[in-house]
C-alpha atoms as a PDB file:
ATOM      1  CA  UNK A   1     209.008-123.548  15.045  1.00  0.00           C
ATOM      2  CA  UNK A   2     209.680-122.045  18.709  1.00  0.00           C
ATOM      3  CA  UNK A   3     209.341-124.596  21.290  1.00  0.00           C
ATOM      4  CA  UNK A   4     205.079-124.128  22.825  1.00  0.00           C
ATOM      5  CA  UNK A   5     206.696-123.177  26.715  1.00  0.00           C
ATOM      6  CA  UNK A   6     209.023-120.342  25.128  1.00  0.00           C
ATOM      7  CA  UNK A   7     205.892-119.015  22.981  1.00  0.00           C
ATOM      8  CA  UNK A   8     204.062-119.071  26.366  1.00  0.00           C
ATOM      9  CA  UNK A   9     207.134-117.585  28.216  1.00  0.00           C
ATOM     10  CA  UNK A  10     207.545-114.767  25.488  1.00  0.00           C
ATOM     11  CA  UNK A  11     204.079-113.454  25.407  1.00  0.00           C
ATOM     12  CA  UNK A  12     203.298-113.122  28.789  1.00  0.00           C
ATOM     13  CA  UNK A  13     202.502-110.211  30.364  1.00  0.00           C
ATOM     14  CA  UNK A  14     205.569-110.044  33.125  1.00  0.00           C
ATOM     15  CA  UNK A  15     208.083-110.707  29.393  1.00  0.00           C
ATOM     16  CA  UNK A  16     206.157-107.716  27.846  1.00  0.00           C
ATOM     17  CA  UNK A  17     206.166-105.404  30.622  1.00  0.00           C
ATOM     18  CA  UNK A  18     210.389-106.300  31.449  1.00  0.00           C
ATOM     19  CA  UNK A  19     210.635-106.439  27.134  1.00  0.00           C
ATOM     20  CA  UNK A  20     209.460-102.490  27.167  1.00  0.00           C
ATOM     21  CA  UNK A  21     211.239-101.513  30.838  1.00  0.00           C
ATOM     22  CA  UNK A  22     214.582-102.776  29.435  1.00  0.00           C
ATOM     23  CA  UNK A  23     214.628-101.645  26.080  1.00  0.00           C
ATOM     24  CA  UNK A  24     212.853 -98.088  26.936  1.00  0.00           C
ATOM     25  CA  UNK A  25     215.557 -97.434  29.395  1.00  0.00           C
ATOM     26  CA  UNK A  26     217.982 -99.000  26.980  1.00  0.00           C
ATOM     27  CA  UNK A  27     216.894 -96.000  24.306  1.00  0.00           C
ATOM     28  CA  UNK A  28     216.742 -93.481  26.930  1.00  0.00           C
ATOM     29  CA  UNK A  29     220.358 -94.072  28.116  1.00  0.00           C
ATOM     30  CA  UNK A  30     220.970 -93.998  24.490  1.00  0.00           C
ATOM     31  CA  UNK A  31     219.726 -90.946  24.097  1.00  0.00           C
ATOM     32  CA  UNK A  32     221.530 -89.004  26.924  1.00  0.00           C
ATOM     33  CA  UNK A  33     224.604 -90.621  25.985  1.00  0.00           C
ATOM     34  CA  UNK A  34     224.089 -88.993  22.392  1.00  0.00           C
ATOM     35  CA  UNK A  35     223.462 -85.780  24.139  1.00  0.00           C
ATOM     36  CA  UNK A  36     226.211 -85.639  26.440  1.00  0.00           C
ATOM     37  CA  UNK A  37     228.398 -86.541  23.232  1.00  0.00           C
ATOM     38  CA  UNK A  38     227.488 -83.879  21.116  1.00  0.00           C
ATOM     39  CA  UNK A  39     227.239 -81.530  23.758  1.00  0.00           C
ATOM     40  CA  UNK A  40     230.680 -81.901  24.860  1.00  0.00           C
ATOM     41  CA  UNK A  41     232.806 -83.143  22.787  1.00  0.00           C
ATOM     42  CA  UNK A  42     235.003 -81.258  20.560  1.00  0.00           C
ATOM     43  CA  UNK A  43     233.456 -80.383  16.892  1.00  0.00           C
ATOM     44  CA  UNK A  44     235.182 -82.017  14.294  1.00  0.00           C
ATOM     45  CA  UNK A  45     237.027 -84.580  16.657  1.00  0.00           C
ATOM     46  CA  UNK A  46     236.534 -88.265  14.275  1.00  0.00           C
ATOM     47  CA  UNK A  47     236.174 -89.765  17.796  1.00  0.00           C
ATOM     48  CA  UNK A  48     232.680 -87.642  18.072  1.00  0.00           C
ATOM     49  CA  UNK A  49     231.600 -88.638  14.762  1.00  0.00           C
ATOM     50  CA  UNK A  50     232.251 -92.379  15.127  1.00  0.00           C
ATOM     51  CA  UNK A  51     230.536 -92.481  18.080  1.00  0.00           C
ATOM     52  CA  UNK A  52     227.414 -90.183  17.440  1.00  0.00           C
ATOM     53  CA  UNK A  53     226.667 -92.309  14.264  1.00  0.00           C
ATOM     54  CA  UNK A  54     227.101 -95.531  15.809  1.00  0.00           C
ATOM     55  CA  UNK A  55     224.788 -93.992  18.788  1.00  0.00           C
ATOM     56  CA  UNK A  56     222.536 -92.644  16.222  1.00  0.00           C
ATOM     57  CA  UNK A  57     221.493 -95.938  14.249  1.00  0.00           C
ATOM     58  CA  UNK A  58     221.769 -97.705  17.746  1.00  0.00           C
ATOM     59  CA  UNK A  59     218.711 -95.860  19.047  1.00  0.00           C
ATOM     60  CA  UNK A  60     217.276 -95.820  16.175  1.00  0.00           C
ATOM     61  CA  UNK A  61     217.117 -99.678  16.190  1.00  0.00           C
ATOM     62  CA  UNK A  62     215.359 -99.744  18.816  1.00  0.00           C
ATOM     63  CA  UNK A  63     213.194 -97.523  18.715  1.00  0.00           C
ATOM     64  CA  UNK A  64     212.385 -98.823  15.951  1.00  0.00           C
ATOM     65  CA  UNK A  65     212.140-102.746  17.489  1.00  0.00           C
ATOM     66  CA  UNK A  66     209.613-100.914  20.222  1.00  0.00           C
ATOM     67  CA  UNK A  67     207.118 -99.329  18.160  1.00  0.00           C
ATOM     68  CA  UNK A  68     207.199-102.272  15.473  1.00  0.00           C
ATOM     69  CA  UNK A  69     206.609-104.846  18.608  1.00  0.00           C
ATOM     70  CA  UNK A  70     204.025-102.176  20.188  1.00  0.00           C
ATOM     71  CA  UNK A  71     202.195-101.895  16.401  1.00  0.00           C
ATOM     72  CA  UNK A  72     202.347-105.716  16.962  1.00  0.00           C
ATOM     73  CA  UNK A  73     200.542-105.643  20.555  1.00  0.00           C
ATOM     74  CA  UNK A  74     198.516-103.068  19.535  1.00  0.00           C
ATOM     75  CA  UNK A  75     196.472-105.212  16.707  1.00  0.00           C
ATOM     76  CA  UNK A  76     196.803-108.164  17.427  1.00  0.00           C
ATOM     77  CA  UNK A  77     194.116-109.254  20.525  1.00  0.00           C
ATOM     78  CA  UNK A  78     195.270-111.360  23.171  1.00  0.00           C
ATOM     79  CA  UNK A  79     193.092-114.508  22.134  1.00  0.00           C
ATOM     80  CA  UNK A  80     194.861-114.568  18.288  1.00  0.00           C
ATOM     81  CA  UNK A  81     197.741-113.830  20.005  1.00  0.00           C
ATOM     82  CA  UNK A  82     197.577-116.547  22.284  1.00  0.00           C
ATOM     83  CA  UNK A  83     196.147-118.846  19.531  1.00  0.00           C
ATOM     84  CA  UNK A  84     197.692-122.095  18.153  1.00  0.00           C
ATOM     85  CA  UNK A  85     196.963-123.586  15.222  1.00  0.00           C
ATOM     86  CA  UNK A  86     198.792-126.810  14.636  1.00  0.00           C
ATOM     87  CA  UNK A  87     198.737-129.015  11.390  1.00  0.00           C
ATOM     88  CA  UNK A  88     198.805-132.726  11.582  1.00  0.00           C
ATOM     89  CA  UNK A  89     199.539-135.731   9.879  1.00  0.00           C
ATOM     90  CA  UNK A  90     196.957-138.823   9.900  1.00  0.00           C
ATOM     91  CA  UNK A  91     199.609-140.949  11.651  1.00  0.00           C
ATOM     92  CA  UNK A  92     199.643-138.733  14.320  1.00  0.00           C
ATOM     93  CA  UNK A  93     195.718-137.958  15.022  1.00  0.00           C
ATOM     94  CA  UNK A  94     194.918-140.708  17.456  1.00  0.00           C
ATOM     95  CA  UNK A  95     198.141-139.966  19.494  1.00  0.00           C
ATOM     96  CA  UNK A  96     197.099-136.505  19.926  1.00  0.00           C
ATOM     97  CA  UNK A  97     193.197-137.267  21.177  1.00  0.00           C
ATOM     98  CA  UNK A  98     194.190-139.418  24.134  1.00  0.00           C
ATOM     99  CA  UNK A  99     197.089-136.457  24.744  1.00  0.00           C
ATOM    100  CA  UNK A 100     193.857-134.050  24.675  1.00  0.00           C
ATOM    101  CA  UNK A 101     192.876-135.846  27.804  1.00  0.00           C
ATOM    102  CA  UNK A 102     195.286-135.419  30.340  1.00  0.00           C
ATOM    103  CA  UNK A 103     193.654-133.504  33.381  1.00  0.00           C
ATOM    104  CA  UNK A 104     190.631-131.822  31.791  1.00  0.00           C
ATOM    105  CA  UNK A 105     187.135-131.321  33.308  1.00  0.00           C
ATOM    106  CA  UNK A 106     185.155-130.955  29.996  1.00  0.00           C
ATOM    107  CA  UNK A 107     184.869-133.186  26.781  1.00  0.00           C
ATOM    108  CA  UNK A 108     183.331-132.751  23.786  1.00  0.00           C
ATOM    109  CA  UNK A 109     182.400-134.956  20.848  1.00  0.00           C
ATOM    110  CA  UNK A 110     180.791-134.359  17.714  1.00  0.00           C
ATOM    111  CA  UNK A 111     181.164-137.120  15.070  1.00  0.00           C
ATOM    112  CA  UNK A 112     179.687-140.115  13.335  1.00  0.00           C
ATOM    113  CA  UNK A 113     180.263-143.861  14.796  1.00  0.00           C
ATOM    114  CA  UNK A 114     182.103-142.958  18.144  1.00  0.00           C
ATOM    115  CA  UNK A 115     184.351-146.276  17.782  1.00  0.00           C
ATOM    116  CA  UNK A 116     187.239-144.554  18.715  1.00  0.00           C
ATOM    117  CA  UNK A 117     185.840-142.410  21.353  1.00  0.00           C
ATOM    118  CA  UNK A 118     184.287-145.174  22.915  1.00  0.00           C
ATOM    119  CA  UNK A 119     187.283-147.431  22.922  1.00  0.00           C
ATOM    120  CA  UNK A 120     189.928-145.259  23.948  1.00  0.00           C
ATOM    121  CA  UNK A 121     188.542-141.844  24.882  1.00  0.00           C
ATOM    122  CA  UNK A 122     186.089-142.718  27.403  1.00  0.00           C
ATOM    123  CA  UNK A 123     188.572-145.407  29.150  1.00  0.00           C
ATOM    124  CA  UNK A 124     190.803-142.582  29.420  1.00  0.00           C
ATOM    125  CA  UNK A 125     188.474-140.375  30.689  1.00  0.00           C
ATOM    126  CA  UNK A 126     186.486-142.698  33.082  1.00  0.00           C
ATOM    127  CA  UNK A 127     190.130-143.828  34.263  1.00  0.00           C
ATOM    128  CA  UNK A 128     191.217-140.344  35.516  1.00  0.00           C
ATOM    129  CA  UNK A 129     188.205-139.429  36.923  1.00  0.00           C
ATOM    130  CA  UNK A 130     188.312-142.434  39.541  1.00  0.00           C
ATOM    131  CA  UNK A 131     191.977-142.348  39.641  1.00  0.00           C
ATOM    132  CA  UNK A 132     191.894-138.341  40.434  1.00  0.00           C
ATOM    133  CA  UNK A 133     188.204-138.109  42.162  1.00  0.00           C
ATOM    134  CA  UNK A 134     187.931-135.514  39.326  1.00  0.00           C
ATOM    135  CA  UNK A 135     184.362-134.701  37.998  1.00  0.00           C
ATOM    136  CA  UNK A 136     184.494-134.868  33.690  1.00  0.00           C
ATOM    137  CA  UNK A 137     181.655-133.934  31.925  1.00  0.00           C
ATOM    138  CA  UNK A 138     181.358-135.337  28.678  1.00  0.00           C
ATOM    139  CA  UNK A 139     178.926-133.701  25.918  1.00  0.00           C
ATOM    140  CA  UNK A 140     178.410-136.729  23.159  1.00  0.00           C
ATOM    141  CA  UNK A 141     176.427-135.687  19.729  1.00  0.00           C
ATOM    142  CA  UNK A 142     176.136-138.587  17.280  1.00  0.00           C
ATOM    143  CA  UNK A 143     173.761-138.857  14.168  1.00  0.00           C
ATOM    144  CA  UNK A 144     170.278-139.916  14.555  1.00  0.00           C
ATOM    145  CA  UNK A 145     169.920-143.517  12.930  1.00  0.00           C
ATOM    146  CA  UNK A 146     166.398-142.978  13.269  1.00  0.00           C
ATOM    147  CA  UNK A 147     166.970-140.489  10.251  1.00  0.00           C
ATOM    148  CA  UNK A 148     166.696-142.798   7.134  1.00  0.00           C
ATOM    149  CA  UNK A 149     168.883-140.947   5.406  1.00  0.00           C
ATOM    150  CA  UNK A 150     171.574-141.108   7.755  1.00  0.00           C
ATOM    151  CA  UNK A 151     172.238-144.955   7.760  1.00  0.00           C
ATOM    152  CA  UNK A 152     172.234-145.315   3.806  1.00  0.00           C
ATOM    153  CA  UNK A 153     174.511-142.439   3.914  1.00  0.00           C
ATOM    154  CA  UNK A 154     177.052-143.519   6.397  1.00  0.00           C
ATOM    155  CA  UNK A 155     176.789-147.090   4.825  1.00  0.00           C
ATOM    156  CA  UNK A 156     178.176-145.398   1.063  1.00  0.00           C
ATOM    157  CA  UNK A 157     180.590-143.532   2.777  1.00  0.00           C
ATOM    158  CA  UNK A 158     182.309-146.521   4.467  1.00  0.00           C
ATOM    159  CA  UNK A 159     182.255-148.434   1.555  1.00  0.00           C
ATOM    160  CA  UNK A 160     183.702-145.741  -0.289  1.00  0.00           C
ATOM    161  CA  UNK A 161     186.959-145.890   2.403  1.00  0.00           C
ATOM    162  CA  UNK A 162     186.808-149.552   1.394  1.00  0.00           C
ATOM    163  CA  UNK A 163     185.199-150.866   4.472  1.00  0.00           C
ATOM    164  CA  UNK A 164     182.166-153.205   5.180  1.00  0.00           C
ATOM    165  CA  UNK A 165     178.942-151.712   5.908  1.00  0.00           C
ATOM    166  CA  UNK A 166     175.378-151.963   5.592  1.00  0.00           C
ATOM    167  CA  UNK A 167     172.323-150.449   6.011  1.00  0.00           C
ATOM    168  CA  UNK A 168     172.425-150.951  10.481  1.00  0.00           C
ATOM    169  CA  UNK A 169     176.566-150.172  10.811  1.00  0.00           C
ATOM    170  CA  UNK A 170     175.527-146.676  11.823  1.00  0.00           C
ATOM    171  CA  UNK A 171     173.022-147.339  14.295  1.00  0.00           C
ATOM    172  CA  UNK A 172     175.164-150.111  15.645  1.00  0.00           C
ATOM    173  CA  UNK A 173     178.024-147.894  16.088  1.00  0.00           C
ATOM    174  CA  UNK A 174     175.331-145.295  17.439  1.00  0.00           C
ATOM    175  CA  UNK A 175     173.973-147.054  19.867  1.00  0.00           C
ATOM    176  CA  UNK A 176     177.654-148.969  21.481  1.00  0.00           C
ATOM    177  CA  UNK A 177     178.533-145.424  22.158  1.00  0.00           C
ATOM    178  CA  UNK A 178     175.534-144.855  23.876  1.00  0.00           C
ATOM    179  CA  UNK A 179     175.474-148.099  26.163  1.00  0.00           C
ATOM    180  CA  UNK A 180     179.174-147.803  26.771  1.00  0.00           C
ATOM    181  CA  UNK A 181     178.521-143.696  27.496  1.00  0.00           C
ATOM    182  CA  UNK A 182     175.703-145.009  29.741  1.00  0.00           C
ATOM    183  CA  UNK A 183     177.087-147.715  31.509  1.00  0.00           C
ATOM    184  CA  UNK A 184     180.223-145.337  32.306  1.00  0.00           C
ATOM    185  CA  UNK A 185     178.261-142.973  34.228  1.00  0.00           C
ATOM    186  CA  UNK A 186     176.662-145.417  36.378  1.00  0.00           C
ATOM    187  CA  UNK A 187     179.717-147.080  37.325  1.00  0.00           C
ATOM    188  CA  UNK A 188     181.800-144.101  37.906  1.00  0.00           C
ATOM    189  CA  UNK A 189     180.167-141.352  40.528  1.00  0.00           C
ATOM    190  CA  UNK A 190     182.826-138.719  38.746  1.00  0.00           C
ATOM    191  CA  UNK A 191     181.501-138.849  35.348  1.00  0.00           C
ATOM    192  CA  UNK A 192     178.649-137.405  34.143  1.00  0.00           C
ATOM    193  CA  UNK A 193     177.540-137.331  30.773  1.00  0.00           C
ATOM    194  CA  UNK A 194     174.771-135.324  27.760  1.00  0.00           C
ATOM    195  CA  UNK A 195     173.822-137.009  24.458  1.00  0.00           C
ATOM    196  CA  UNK A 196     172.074-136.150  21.687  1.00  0.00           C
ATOM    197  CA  UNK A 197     171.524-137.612  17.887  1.00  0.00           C
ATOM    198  CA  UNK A 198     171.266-134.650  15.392  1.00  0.00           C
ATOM    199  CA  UNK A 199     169.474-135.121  12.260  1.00  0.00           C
ATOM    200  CA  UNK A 200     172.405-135.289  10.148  1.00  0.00           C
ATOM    201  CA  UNK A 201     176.023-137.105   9.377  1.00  0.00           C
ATOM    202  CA  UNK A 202     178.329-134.569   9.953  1.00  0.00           C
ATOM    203  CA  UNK A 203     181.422-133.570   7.556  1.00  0.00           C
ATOM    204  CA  UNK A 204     184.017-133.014  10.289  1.00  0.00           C
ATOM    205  CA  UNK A 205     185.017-134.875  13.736  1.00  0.00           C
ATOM    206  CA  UNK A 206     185.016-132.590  16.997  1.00  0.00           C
ATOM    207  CA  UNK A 207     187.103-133.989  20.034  1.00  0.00           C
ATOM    208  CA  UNK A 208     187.816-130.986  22.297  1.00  0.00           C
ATOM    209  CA  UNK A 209     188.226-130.682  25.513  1.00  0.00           C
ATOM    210  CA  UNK A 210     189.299-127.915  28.204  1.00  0.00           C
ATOM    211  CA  UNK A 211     192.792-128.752  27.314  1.00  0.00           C
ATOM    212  CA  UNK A 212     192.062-127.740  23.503  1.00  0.00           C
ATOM    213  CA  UNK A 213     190.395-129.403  19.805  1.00  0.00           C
ATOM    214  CA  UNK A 214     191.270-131.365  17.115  1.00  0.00           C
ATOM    215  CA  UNK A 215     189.361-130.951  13.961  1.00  0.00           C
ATOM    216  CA  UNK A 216     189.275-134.036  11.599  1.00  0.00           C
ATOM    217  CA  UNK A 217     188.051-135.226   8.777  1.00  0.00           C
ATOM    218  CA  UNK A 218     186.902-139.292   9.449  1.00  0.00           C
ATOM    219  CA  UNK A 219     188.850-140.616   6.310  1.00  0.00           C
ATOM    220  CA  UNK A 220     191.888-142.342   5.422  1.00  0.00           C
ATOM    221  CA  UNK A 221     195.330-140.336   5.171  1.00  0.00           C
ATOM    222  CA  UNK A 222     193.749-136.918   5.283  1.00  0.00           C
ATOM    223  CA  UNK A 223     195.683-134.310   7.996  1.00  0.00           C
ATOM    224  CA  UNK A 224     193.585-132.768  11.326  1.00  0.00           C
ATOM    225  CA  UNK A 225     193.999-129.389  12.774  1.00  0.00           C
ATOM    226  CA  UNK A 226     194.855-129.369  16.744  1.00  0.00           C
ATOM    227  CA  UNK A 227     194.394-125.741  18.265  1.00  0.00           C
ATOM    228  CA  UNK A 228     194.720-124.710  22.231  1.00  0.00           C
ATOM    229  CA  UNK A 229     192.134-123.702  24.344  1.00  0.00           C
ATOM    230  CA  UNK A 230     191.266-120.207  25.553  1.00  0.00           C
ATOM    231  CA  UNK A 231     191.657-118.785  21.868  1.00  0.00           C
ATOM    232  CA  UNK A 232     188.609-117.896  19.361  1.00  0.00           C
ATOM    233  CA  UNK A 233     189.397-120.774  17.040  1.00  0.00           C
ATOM    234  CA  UNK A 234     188.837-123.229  20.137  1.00  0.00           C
ATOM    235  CA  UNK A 235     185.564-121.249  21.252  1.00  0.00           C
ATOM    236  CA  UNK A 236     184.321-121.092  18.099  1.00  0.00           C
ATOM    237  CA  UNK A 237     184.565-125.262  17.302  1.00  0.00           C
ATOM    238  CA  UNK A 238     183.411-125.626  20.743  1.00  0.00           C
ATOM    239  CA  UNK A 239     180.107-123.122  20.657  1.00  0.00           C
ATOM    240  CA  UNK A 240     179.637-125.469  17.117  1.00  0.00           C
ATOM    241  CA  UNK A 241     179.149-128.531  19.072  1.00  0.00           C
ATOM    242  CA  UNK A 242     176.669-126.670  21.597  1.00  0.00           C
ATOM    243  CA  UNK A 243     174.613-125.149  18.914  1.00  0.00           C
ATOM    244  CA  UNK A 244     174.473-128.783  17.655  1.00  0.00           C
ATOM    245  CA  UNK A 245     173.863-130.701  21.029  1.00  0.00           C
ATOM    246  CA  UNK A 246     170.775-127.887  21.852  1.00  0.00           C
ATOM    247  CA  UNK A 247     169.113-129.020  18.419  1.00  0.00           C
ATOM    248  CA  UNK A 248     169.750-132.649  18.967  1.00  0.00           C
ATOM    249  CA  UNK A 249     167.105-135.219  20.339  1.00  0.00           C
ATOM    250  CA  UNK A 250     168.500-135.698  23.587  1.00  0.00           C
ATOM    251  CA  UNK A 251     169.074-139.512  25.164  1.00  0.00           C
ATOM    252  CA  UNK A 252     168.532-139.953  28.881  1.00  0.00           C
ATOM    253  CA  UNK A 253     168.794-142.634  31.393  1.00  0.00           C
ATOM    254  CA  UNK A 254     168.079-142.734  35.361  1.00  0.00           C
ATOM    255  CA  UNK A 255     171.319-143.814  36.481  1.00  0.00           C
ATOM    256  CA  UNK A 256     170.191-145.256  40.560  1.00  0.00           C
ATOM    257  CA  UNK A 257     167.470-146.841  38.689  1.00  0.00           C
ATOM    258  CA  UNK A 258     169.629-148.607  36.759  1.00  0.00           C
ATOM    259  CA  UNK A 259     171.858-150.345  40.033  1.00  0.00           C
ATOM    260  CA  UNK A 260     170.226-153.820  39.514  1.00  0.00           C
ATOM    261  CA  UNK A 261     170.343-154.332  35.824  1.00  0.00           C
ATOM    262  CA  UNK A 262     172.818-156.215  34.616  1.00  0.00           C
ATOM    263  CA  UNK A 263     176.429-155.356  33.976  1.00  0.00           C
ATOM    264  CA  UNK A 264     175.604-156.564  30.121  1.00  0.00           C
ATOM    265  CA  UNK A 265     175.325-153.139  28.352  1.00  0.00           C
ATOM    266  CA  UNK A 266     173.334-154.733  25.756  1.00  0.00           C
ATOM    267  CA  UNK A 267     170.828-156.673  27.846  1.00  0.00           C
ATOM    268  CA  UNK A 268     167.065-155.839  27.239  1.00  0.00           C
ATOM    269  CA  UNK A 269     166.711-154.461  30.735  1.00  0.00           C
ATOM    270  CA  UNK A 270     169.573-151.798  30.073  1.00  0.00           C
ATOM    271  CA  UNK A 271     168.558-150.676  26.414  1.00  0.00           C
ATOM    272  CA  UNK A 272     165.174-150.295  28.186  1.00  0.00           C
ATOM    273  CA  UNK A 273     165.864-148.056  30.971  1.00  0.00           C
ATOM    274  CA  UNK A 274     167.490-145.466  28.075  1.00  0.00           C
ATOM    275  CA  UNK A 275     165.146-143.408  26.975  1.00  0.00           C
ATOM    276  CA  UNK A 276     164.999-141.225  23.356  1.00  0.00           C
ATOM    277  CA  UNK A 277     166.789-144.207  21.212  1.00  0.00           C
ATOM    278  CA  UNK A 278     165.678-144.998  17.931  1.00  0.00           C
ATOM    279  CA  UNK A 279     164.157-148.007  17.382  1.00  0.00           C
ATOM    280  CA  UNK A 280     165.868-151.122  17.961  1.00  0.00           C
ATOM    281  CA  UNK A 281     166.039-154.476  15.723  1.00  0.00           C
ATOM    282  CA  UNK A 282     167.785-157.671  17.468  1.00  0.00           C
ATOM    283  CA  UNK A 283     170.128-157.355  13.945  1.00  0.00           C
ATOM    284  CA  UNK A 284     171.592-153.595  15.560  1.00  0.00           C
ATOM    285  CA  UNK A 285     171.873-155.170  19.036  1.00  0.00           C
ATOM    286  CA  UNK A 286     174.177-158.105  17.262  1.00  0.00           C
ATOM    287  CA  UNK A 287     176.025-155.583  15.480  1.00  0.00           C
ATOM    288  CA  UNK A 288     176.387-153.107  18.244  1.00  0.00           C
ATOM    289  CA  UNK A 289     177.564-156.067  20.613  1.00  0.00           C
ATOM    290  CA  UNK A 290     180.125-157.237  17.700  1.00  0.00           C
ATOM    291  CA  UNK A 291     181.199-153.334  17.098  1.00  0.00           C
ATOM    292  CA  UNK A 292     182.961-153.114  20.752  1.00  0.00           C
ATOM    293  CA  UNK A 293     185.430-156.111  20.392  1.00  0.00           C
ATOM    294  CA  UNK A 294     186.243-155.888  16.855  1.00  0.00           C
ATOM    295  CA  UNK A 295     188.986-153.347  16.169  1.00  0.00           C
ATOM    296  CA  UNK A 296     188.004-149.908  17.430  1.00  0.00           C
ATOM    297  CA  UNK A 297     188.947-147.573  14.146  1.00  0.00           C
ATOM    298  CA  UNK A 298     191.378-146.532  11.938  1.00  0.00           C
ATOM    299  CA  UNK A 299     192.673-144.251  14.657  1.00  0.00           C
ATOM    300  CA  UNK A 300     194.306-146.886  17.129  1.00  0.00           C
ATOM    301  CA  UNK A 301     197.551-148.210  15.790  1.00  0.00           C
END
């Protein structure tokens, strides 16, 4: 596989436009070389006919390289062009979403529990911003515990991966990614932050950001798809988690409101001053408190 910097090098514009200059005047001095040959040179001299053949399939090389790289150009839009789709292993997944990071302004997530977004991801993210004085915008969508059928599904599902659940894991996990989403923003004047609970548990896990997306499935030992941004494959996984965040029930908070209350993210004066949370048994606070020191997911290694 060609190193990602030489891709970039070899299909930018300035390598196109030199690629065509150098290899049209490369044809054309071809050309009048051939011309002058068999203009001047004595008929039936072997010299001539050595060197008009050899001229001969020379240009028509490459010609034939330009109008088979030019047929290329031609089809093939800039965005596929541009595109990279890049398989990976499990082993490699978590690596990859805290590489997604570095220096981006945008972050979307789309997926079930959130432990590994809240426990790595939005450190990262909340890290940088201060660090940088950067302003990140994260968009969160998480499933709706407030949707029965959500919670007994999530429940079989972990189960079936062989680990514990019941019938609150989900909107434990739910709402720690909230609080810690929440508290974030009001600690950190840089980040700001939209989240909304969707009606269903979704197959897939979104993390993208203006840096690019990786597409996984939240199982064992099952391989993720990482693609760049600026491409249609990233535009069309990121207009997915819009559609889905401008259907969801959104959560909100008044962050200067929320100065004085304290720093416990799980106090009864925090969860109360977010609004559009489902409700909320003292069991789910427990769980959601125990969620954030236990060990985050499957992801960190």
């Amino acid at each position: 596989m060609i190193d990602p910097s030489l891709r970039a090098v070899l299909r930018s514009r300035y390598t196109i436009r030199r690629f065509f200059v150098s290899f049209g005047g490369l044809l054309v001095g071809l050309l009048l070389l051939l011309f002058t040959i068999t203009a001047l040179a004595p008929v039936g001299a072997v010299w001539r006919e050595a060197s008009t053949n050899f001229l001969g399939n020379f240009a028509a090389s490459v010609a034939a390289f330009l109008v088979v790289y030019w047929f290329y150009l031609y089809v093939t839009p800039p965005g596929l062009r541009n595109a990279e789709v890049v398989p990976l292993r499990d082993v490699e997944i978590g690596d990859e979403i805290i590489r997604g990071i570095n220096g981006v302004s945008d972050y979307w997530f789309w997926g079930r529990s959130g432990a590994y977004f809240r426990s790595a991801v939005l450190s990262k993210l909340d890290e940088a911003a201060r660090k940088e004085r950067r302003h990140v915008t994260i968009r969160v969508v998480l499933p709706d515990p407030g949707q029965e059928s959500n919670g007994d599904l999530y429940r079989r599902f972990k189960q079936g991966l062989g680990e514990a659940a019941d019938g609150n894991t989900l909107a434990a996990n739910v709402l720690a990614t909230i609080t810690s989403v929440v508290r974030a923003c009001q600690e950190n004047p840089y980040l700001k932050a939209e989240i909304g609970l969707c009606p269903s548990l979704p197959v897939l896990r979104f993390d993208l950001s203006s840096a690019g997306g990786l597409i996984t499935r939240d199982a064992k030992n099952l391989p993720a798809i990482l693609v760049n941004a600026q491409n249609p494959y990233f535009e069309m996984f990121r207009d997915a988690v819009e559609n889905e965040l401008s259907q969801a029930r959104r959560v909100s908070w008044d962050t200067p409101s929320m100065a004085s209350i304290p720093a416990d993210q799980f106090a009864p004066e925090f969860l109360a001053a977010i609004h559009g949370m489902p409700s909320l048994s003292p069991e789910i606070v427990e769980a959601a408190r125990k969620s954030v020191t236990e060990r985050p997911s499957r992801y960190a290694r």
